[in-house]
Protein backbone atom coordinates (compact mmCIF):
# COMPACT_ATOMS: atom_id res chain seq x y z
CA UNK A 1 0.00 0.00 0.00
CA UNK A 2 3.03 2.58 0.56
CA UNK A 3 4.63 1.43 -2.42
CA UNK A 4 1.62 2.24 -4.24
CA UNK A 5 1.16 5.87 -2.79
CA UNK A 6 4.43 6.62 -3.58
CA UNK A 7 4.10 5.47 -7.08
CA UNK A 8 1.23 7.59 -7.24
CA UNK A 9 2.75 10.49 -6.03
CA UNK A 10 6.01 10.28 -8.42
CA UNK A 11 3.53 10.41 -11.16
CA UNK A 12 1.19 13.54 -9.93
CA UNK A 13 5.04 14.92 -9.42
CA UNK A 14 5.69 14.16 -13.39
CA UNK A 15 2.34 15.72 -14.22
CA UNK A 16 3.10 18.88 -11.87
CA UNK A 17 6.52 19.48 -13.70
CA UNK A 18 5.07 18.93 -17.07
CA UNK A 19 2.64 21.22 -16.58
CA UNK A 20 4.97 23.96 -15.32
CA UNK A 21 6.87 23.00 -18.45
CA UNK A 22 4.09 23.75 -20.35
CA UNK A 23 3.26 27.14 -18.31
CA UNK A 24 6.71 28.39 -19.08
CA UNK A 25 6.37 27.49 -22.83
CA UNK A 26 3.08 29.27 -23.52
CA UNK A 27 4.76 32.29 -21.11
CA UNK A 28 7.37 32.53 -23.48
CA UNK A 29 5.42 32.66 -26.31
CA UNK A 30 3.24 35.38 -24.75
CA UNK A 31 6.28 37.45 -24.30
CA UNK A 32 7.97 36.93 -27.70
CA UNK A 33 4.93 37.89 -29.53
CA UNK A 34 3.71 40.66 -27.25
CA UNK A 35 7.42 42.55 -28.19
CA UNK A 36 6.88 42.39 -32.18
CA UNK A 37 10.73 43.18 -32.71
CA UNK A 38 11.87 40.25 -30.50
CA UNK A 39 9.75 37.87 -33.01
CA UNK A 40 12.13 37.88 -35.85
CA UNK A 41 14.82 36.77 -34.01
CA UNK A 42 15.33 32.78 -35.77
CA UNK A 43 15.64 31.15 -32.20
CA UNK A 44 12.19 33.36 -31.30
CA UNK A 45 10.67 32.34 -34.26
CA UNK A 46 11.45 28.62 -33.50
CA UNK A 47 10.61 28.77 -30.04
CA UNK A 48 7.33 30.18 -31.35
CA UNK A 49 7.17 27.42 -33.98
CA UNK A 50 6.61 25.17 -31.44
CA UNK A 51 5.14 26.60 -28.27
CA UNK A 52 2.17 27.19 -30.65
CA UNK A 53 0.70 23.91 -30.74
CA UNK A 54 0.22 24.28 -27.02
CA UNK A 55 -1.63 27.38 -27.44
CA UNK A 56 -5.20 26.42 -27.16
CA UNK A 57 -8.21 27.27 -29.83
CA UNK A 58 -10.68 29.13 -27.39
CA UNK A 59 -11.98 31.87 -29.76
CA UNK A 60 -10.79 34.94 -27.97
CA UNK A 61 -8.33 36.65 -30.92
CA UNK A 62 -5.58 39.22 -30.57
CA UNK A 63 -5.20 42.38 -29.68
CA UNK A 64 -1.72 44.55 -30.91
CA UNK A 65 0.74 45.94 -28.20
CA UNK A 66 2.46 49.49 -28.62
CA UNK A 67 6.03 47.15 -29.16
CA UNK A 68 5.15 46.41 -33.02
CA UNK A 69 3.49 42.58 -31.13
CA UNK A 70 -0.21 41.44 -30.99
CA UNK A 71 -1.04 39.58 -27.32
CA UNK A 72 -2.56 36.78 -27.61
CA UNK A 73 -5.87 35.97 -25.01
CA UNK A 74 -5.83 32.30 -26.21
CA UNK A 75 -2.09 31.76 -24.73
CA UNK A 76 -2.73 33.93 -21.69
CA UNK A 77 -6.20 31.74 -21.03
CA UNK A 78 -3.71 28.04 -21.66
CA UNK A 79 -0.80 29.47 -19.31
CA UNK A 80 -3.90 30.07 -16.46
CA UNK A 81 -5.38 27.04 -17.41
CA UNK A 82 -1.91 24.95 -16.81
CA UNK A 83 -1.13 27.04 -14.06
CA UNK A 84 -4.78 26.39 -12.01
CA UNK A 85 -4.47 22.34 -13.15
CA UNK A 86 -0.64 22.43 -11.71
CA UNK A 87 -2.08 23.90 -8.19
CA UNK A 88 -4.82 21.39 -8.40
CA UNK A 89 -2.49 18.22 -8.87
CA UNK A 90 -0.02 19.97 -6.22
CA UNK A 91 -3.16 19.91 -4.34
CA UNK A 92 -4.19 16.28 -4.71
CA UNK A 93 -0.48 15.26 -4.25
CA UNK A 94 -0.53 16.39 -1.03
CA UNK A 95 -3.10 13.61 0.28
CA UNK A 96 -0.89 10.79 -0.95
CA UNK A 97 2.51 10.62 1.67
């Protein structure tokens, strides 16, 4: 029965850094796009690339920033939405010890 709590609790662990992983990505590409001039830099634009497939497709658009960047609502609603699952996990980890 430990054995199997502690199992259980690597694995919320894994899921907790994955989705802090995840958080950091879609920050990232928040702040690349939202400065315009930092975009066409070839490791931002790769880094963009491929944090964009964990941006999710909610509908809410883009609105352009005064540094020559758009901010994008969709990325800023996935980075709460990995940040509030992380806390919840955290949450549920703490009843397994």
């Amino acid at each position: 029965m430990r054995l199997a709590r502690g199992v259980l609790r690597l694995l919320l662990t894994l899921v907790m850094d994955v989705l802090i992983v995840a958080a950091v990505a879609l920050f990232a590409h928040i702040v690349i796009g939202f400065f315009g001039h930092v975009a066409s830099i070839p490791l931002a634009v790769r880094v963009t690339d491929v944090t964009t497939r964990l941006v999710p497709r909610l509908g809410y658009g883009r609105i352009p920033t005064p540094y020559a960047g758009v901010f994008d609502f969709n990325a800023g609603a996935g980075l709460g939405i990995a940040l509030a699952a992380e806390w919840v996990v955290a949450f549920v980890r703490r009843f397994f010890q």
